[in-house]
PDB file of N, CA and C in Angstrom:
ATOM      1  N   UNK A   1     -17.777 -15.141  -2.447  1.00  0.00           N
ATOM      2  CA  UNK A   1     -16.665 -15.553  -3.270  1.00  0.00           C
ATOM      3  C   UNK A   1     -15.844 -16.583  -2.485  1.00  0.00           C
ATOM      4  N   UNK A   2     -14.977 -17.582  -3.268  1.00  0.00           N
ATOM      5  CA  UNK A   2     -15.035 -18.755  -2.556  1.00  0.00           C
ATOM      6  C   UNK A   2     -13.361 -18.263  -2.380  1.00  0.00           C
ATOM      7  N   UNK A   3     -12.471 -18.687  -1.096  1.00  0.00           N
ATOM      8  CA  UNK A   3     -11.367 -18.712  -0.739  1.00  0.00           C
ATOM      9  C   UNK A   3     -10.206 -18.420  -1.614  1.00  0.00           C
ATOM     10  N   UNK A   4     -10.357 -20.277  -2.392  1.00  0.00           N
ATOM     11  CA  UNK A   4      -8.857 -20.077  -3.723  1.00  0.00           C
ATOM     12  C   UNK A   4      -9.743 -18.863  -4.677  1.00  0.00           C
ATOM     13  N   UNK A   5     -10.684 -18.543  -4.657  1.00  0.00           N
ATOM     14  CA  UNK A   5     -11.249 -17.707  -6.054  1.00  0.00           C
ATOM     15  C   UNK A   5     -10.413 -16.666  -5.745  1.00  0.00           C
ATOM     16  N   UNK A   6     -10.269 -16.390  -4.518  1.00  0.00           N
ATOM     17  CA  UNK A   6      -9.800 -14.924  -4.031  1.00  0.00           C
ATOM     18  C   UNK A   6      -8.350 -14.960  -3.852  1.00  0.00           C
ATOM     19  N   UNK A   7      -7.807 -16.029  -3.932  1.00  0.00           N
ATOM     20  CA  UNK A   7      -6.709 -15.892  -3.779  1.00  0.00           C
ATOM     21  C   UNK A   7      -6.082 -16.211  -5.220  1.00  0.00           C
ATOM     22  N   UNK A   8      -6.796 -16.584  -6.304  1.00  0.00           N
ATOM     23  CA  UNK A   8      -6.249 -16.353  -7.685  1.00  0.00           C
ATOM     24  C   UNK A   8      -6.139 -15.137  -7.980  1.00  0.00           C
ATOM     25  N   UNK A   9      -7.156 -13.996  -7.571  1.00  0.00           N
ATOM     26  CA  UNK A   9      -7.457 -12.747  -7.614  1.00  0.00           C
ATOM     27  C   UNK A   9      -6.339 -11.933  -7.302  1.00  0.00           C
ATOM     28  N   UNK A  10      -5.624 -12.603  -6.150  1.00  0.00           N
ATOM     29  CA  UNK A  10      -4.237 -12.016  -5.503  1.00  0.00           C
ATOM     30  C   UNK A  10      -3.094 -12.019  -6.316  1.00  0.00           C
ATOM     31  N   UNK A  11      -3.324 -13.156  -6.486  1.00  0.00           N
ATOM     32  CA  UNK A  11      -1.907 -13.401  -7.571  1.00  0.00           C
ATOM     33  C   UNK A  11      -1.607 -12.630  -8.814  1.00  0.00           C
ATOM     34  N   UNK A  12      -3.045 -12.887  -9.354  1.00  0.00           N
ATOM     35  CA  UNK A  12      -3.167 -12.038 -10.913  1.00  0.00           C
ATOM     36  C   UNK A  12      -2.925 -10.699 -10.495  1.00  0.00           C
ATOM     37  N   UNK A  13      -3.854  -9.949  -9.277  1.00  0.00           N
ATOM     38  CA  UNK A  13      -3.816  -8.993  -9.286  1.00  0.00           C
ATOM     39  C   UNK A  13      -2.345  -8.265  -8.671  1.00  0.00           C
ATOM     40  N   UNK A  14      -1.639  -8.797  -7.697  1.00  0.00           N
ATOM     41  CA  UNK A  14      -0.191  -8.129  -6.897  1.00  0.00           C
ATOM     42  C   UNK A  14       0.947  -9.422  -7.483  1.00  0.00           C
ATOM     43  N   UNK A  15       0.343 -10.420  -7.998  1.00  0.00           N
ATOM     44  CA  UNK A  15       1.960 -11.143  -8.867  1.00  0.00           C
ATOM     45  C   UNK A  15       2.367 -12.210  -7.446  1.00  0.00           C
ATOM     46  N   UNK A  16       1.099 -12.014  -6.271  1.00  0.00           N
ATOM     47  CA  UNK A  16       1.876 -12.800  -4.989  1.00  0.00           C
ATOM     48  C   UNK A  16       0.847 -12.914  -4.095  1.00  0.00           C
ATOM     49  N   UNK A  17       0.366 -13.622  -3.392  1.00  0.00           N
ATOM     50  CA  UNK A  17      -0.691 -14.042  -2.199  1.00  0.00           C
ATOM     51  C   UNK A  17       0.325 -13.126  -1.063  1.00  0.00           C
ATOM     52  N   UNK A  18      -0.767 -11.986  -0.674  1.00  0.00           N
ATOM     53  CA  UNK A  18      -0.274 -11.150   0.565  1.00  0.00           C
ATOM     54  C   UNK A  18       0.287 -11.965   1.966  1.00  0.00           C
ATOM     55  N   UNK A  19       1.278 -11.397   2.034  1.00  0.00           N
ATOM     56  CA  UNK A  19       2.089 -11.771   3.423  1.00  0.00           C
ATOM     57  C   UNK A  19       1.065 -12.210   4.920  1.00  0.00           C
ATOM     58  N   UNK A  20       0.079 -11.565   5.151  1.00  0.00           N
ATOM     59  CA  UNK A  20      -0.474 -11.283   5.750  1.00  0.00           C
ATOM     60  C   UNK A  20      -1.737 -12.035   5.785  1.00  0.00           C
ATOM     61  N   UNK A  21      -2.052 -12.465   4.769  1.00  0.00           N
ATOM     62  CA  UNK A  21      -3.246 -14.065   4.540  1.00  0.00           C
ATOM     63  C   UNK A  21      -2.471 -15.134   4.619  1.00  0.00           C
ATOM     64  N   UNK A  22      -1.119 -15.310   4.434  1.00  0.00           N
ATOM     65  CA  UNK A  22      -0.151 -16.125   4.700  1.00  0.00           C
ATOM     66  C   UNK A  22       0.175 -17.012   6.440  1.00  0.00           C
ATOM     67  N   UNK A  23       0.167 -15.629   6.751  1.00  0.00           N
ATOM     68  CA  UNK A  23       0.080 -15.623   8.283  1.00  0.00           C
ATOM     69  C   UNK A  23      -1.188 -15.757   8.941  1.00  0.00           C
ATOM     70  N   UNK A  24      -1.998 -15.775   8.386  1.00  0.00           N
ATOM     71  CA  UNK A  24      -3.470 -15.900   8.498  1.00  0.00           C
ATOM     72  C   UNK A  24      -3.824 -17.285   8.727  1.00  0.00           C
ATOM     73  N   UNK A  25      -3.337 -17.817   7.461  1.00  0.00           N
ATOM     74  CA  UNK A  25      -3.805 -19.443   7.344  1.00  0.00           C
ATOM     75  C   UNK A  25      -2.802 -19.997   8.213  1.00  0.00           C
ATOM     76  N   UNK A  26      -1.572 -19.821   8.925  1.00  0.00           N
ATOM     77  CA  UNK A  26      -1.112 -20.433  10.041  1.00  0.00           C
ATOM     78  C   UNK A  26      -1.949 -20.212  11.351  1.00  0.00           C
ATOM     79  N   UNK A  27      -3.008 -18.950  11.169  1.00  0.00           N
ATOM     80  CA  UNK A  27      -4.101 -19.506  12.311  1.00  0.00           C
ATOM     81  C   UNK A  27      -4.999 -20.193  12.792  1.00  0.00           C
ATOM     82  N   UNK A  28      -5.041 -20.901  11.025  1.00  0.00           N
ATOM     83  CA  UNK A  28      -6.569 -21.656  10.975  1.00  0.00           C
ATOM     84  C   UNK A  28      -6.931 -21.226   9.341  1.00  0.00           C
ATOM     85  N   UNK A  29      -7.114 -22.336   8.643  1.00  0.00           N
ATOM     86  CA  UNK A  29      -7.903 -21.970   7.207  1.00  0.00           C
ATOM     87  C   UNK A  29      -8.913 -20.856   7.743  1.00  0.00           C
ATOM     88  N   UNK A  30      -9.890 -21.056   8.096  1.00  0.00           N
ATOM     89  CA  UNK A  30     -11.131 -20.242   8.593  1.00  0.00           C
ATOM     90  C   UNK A  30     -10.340 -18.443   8.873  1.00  0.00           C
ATOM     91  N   UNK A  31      -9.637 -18.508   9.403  1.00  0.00           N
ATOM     92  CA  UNK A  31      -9.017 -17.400   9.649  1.00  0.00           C
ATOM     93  C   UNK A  31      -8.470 -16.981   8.282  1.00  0.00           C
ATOM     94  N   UNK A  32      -7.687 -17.188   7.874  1.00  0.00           N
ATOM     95  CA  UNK A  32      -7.351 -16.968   6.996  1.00  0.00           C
ATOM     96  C   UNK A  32      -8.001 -16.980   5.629  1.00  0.00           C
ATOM     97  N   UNK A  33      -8.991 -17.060   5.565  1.00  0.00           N
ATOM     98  CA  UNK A  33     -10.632 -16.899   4.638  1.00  0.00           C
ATOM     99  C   UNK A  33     -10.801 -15.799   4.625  1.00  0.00           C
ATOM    100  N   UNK A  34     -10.835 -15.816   6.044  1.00  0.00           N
ATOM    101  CA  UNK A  34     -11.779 -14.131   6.615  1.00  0.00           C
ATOM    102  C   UNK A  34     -10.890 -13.134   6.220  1.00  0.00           C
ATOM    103  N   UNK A  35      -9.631 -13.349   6.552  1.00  0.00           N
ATOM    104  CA  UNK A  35      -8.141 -12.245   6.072  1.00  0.00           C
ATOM    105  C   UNK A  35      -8.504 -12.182   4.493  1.00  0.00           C
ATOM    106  N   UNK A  36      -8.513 -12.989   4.073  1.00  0.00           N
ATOM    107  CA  UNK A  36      -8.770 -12.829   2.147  1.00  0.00           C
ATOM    108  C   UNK A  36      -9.394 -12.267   1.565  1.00  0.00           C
ATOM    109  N   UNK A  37     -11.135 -12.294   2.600  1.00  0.00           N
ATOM    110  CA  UNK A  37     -12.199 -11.736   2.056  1.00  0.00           C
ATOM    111  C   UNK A  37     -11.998 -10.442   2.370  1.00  0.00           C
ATOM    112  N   UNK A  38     -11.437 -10.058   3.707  1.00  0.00           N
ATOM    113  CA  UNK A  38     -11.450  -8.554   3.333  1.00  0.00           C
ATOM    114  C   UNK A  38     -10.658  -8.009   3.004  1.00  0.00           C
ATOM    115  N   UNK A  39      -9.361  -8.192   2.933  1.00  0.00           N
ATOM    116  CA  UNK A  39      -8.230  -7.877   1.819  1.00  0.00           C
ATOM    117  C   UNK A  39      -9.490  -7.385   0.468  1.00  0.00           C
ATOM    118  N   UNK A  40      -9.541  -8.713   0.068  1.00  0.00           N
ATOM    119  CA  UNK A  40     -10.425  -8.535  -1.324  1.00  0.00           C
ATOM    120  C   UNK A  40     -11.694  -7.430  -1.220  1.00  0.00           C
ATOM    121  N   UNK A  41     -12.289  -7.323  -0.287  1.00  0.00           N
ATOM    122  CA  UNK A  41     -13.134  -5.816  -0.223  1.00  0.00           C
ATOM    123  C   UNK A  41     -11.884  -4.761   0.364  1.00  0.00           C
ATOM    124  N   UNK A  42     -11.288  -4.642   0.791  1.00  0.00           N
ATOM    125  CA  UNK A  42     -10.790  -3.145   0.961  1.00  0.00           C
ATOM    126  C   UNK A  42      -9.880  -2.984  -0.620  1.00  0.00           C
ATOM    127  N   UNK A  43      -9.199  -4.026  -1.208  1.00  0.00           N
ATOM    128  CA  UNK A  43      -8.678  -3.625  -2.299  1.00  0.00           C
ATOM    129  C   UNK A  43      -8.900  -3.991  -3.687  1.00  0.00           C
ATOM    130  N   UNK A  44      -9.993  -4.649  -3.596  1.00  0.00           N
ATOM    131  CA  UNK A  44     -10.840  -4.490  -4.648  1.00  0.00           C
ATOM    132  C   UNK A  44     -11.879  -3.259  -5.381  1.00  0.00           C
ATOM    133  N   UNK A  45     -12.316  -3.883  -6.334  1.00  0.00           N
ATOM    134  CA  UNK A  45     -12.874  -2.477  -6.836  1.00  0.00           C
ATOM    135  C   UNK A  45     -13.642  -1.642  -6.099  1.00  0.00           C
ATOM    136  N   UNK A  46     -13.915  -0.875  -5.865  1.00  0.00           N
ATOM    137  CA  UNK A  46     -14.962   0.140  -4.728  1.00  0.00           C
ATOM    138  C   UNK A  46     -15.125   1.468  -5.627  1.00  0.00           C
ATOM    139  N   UNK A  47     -15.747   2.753  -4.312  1.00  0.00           N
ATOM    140  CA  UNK A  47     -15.506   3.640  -5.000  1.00  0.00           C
ATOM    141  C   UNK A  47     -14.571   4.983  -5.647  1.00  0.00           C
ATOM    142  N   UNK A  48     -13.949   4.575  -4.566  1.00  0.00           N
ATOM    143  CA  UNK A  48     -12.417   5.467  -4.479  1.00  0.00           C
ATOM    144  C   UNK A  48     -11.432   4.768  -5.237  1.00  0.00           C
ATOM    145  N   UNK A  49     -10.801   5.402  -6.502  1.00  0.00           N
ATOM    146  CA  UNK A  49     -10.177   4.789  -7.241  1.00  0.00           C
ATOM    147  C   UNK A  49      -8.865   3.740  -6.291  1.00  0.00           C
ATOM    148  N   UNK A  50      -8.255   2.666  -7.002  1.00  0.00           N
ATOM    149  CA  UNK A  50      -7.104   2.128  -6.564  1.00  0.00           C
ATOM    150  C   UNK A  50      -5.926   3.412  -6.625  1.00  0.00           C
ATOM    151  N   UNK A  51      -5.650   3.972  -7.034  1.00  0.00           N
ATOM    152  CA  UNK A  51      -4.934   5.239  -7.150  1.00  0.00           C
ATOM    153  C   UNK A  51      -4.502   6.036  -5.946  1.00  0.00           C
ATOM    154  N   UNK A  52      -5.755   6.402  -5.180  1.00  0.00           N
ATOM    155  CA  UNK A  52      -5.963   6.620  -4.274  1.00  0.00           C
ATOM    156  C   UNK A  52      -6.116   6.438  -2.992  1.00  0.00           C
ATOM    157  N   UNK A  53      -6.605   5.150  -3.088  1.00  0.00           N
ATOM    158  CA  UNK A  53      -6.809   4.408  -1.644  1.00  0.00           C
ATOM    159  C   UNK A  53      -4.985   3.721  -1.361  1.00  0.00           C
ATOM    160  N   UNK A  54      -4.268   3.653  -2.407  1.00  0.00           N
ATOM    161  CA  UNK A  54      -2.499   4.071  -2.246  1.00  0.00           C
ATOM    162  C   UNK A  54      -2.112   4.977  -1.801  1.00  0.00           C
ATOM    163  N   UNK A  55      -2.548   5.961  -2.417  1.00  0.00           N
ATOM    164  CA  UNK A  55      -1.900   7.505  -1.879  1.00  0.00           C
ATOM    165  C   UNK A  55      -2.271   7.194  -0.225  1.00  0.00           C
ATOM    166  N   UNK A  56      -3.040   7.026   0.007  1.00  0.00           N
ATOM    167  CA  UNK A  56      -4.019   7.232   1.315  1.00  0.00           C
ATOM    168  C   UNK A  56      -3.397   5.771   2.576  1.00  0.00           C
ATOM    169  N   UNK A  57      -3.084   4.898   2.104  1.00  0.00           N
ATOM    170  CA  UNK A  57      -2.029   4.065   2.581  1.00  0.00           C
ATOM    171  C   UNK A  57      -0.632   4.315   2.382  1.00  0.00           C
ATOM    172  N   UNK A  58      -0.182   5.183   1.559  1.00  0.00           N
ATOM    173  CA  UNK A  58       0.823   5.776   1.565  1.00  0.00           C
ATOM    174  C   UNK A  58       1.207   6.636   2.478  1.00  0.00           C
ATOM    175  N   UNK A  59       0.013   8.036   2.917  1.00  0.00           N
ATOM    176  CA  UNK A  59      -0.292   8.639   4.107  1.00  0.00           C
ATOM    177  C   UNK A  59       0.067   7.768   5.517  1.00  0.00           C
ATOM    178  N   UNK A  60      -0.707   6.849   5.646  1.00  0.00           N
ATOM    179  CA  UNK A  60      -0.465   6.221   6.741  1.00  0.00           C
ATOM    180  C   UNK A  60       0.687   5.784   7.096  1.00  0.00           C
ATOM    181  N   UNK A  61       1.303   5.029   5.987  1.00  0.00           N
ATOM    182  CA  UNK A  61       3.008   4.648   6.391  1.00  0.00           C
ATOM    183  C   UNK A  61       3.312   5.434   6.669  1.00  0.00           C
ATOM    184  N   UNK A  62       3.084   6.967   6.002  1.00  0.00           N
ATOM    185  CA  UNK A  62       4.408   8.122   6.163  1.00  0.00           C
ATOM    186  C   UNK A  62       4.253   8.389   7.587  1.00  0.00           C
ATOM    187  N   UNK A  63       3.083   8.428   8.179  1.00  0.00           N
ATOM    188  CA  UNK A  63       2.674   9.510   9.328  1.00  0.00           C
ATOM    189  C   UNK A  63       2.955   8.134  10.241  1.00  0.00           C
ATOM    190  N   UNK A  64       3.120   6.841  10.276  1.00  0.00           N
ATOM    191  CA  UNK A  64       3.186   6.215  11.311  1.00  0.00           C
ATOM    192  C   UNK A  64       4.632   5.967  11.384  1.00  0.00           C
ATOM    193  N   UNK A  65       5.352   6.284  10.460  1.00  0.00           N
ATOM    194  CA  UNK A  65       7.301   6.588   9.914  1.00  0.00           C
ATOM    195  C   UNK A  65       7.330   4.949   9.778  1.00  0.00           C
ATOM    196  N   UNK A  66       6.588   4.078   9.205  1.00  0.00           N
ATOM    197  CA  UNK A  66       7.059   2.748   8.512  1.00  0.00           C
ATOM    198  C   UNK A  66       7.458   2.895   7.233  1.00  0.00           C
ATOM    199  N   UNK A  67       8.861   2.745   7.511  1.00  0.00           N
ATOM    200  CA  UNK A  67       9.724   2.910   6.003  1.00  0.00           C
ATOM    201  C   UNK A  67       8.844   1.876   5.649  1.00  0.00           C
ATOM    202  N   UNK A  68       8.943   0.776   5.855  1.00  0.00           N
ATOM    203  CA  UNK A  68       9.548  -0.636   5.092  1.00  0.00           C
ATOM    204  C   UNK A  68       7.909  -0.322   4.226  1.00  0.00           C
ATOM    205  N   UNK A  69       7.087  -0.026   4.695  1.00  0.00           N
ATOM    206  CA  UNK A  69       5.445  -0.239   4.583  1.00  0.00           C
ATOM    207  C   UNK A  69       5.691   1.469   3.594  1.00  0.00           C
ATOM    208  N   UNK A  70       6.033   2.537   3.806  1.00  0.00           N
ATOM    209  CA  UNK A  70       5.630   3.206   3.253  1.00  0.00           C
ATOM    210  C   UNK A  70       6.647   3.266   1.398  1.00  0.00           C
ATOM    211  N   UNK A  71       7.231   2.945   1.722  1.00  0.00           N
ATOM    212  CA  UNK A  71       7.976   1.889   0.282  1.00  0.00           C
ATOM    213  C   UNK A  71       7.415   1.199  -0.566  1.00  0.00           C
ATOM    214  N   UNK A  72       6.741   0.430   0.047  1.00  0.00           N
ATOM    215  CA  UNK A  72       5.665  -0.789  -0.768  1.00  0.00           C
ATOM    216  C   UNK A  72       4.282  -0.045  -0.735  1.00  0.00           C
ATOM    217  N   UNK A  73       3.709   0.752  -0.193  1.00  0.00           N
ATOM    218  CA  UNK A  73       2.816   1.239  -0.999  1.00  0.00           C
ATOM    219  C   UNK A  73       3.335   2.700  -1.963  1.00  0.00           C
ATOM    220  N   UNK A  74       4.202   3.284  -1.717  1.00  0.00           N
ATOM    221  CA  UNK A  74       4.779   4.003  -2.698  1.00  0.00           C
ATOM    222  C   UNK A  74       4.814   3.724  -4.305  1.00  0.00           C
ATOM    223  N   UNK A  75       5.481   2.226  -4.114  1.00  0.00           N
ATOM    224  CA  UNK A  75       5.734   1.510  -5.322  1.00  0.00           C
ATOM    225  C   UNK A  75       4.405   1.454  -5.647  1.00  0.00           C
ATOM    226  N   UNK A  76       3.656   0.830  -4.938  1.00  0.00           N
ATOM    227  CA  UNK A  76       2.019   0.292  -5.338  1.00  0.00           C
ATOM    228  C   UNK A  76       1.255   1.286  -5.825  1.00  0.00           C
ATOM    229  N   UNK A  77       1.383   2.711  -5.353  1.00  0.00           N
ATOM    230  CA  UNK A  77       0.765   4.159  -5.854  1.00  0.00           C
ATOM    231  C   UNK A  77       1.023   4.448  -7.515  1.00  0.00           C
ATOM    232  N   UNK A  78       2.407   4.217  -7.556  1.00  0.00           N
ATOM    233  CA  UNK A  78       3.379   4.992  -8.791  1.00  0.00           C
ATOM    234  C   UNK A  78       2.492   3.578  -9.705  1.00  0.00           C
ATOM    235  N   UNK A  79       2.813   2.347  -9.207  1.00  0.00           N
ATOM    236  CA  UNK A  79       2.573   1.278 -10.530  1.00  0.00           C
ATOM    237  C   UNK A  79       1.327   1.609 -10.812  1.00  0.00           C
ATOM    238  N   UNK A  80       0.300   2.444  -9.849  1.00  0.00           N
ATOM    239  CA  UNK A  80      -1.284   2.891 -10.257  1.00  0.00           C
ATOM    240  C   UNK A  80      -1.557   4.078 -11.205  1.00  0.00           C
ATOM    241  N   UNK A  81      -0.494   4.651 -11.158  1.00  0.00           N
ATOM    242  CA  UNK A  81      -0.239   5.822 -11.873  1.00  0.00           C
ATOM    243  C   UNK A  81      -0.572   6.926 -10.810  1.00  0.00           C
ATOM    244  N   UNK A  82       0.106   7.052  -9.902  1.00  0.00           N
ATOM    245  CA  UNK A  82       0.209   8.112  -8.777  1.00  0.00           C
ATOM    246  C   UNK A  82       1.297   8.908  -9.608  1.00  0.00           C
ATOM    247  N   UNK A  83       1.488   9.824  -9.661  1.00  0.00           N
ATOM    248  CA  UNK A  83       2.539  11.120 -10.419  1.00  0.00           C
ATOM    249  C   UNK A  83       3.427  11.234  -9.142  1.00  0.00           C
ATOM    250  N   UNK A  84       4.307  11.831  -9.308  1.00  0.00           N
ATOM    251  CA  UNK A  84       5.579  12.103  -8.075  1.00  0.00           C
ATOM    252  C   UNK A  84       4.423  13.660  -7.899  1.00  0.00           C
ATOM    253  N   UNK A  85       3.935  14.370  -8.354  1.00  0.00           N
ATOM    254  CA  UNK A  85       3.727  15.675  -7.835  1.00  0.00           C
ATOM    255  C   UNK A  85       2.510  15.080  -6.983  1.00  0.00           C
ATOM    256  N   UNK A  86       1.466  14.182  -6.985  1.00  0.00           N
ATOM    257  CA  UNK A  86       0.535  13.756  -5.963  1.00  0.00           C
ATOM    258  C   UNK A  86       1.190  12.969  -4.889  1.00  0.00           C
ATOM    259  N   UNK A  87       2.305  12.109  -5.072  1.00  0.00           N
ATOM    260  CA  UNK A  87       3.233  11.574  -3.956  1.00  0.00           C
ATOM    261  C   UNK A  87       3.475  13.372  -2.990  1.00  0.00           C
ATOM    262  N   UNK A  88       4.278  13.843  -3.784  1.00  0.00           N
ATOM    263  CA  UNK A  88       5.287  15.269  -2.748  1.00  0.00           C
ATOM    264  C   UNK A  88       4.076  15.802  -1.993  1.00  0.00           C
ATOM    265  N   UNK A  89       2.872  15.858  -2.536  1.00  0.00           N
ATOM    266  CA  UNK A  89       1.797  16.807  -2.358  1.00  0.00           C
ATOM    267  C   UNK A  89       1.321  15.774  -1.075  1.00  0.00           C
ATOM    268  N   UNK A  90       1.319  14.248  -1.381  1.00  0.00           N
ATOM    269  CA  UNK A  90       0.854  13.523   0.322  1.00  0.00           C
ATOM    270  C   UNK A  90       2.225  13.718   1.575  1.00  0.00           C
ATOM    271  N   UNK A  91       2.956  14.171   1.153  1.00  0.00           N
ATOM    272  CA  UNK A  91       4.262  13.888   1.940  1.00  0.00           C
ATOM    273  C   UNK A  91       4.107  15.239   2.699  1.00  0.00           C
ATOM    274  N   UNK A  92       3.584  16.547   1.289  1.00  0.00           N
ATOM    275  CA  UNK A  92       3.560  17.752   2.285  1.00  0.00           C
ATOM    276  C   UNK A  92       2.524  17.308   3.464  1.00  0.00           C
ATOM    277  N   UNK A  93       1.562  17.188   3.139  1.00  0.00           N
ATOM    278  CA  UNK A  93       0.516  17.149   4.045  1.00  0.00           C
ATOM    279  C   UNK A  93       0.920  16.422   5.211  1.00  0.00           C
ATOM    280  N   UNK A  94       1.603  15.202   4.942  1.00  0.00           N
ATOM    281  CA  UNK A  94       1.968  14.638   6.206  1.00  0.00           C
ATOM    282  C   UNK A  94       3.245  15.514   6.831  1.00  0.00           C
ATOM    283  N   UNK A  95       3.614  16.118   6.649  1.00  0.00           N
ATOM    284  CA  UNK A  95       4.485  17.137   7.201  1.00  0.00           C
ATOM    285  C   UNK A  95       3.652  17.719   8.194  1.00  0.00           C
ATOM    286  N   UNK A  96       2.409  18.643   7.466  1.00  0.00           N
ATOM    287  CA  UNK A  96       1.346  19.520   8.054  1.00  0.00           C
ATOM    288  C   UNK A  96       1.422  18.576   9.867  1.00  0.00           C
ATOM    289  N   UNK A  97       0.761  17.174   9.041  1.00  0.00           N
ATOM    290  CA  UNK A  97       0.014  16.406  10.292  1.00  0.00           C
ATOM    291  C   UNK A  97       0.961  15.982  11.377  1.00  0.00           C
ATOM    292  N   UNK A  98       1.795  15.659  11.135  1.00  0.00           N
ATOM    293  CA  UNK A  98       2.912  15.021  11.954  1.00  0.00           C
ATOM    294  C   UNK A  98       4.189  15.895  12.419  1.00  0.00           C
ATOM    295  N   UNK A  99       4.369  17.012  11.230  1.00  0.00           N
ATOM    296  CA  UNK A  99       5.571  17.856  12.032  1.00  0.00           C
ATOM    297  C   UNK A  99       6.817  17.897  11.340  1.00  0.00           C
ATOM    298  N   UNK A 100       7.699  19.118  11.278  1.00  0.00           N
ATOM    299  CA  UNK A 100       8.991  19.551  10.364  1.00  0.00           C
ATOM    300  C   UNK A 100       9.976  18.108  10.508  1.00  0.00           C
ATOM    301  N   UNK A 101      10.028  17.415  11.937  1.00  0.00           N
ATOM    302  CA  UNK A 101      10.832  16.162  11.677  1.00  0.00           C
ATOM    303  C   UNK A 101      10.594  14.805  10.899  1.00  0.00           C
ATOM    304  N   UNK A 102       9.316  15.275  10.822  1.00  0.00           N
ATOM    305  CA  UNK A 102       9.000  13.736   9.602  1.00  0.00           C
ATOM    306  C   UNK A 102       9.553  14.259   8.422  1.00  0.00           C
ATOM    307  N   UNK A 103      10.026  15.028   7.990  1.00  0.00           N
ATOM    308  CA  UNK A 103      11.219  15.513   6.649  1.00  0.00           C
ATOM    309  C   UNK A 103      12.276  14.492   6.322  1.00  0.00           C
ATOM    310  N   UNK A 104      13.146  14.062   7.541  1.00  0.00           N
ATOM    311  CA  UNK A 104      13.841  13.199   8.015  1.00  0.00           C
ATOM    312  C   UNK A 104      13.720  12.057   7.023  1.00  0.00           C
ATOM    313  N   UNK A 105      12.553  11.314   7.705  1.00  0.00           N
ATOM    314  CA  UNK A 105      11.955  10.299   7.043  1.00  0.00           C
ATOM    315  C   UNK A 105      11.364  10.383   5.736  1.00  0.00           C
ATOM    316  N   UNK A 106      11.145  11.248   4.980  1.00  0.00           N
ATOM    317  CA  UNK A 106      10.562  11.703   3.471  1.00  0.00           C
ATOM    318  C   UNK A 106      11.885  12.101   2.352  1.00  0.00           C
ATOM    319  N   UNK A 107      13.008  11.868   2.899  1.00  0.00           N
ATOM    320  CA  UNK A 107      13.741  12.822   1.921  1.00  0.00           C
ATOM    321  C   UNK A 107      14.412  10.769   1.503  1.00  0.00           C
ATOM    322  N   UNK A 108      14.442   9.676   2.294  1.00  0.00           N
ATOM    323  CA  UNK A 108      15.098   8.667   1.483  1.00  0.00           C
ATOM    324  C   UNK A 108      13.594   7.872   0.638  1.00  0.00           C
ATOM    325  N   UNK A 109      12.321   8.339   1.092  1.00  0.00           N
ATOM    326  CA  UNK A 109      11.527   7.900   0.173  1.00  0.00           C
ATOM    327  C   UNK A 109      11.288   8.477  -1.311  1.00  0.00           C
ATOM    328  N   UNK A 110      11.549   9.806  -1.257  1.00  0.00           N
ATOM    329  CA  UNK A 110      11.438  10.889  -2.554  1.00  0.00           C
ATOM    330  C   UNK A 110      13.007  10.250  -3.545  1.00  0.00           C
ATOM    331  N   UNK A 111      13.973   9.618  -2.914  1.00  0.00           N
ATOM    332  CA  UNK A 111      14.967   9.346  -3.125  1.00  0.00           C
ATOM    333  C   UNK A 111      14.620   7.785  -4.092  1.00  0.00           C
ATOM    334  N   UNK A 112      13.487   7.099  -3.354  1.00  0.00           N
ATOM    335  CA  UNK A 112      13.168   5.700  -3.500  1.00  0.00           C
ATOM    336  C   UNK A 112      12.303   5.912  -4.559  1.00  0.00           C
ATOM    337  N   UNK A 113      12.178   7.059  -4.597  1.00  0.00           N
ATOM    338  CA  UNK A 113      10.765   7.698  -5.735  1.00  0.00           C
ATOM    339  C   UNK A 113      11.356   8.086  -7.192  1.00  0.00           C
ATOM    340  N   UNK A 114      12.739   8.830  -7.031  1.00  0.00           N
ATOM    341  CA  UNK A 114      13.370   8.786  -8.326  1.00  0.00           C
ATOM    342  C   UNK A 114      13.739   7.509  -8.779  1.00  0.00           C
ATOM    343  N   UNK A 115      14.391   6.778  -8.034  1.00  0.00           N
ATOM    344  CA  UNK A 115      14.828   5.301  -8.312  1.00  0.00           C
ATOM    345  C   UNK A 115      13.908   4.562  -9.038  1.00  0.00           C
ATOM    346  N   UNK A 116      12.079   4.599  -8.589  1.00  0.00           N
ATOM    347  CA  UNK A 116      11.321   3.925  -8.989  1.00  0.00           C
ATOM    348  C   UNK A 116      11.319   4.790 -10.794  1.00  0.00           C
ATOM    349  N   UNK A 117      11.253   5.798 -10.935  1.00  0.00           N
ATOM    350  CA  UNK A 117      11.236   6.749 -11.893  1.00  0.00           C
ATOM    351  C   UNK A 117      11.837   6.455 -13.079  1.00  0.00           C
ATOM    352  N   UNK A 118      12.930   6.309 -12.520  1.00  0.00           N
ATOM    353  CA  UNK A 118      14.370   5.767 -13.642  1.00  0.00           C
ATOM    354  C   UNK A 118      14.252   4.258 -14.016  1.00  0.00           C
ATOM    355  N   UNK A 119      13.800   3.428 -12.826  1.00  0.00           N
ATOM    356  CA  UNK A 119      13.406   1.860 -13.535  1.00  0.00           C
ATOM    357  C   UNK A 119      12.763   1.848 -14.780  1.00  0.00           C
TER     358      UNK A 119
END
């Protein structure tokens, strides 16, 4: 698949060419190809629904405590149709994995979660 193909793909598909292929092509077009193409295989169609492979980047923000990151895939989960009871249910788990103080950090996202709710 050819470069701009994939990066029309971006647009249509997130409304915006990722931050991060952005920064890419200040390394070098070539670089920033390679950033596109696999953007476009990890979040393109596969076999694990888009639904999921959110929740599951959602996980990761939580457990690595990146608000800013676990926000934007939050949003990105819910616009997939993630339910708030499969959000609470990744948040418990990351509790499990990480420990009673990552609570801390989960109670202004569940907060960011009604907000998204009420939009």
């Amino acid at each position: 698949m050819e470069a701009e193909e994939i990066r029309q793909i971006f647009k249509d598909q997130f409304g915006f060419f990722p931050p991060c292929n952005v920064g890419a092509n200040e390394l070098g077009e070539d670089m920033g190809d390679l950033i596109s193409q696999y953007h476009h295989l990890i979040w393109g169609e596969g076999v694990i629904p888009i639904k999921y492979r959110y929740l599951m980047a959602l996980a990761t923000a939580v457990y690595s405590e990146d608000d800013t990151r676990a926000k934007l895939e939050l949003l990105k989960a819910v616009r997939n149709g993630a339910t708030k009871e499969e959000i609470v249910e990744v948040f418990r788990q990351q509790v499990w994995m990480r420990g009673a103080p990552l609570i801390v950090k989960i109670v202004p996202l569940l907060k960011f979660l009604d907000k998204i709710e009420k939009a």
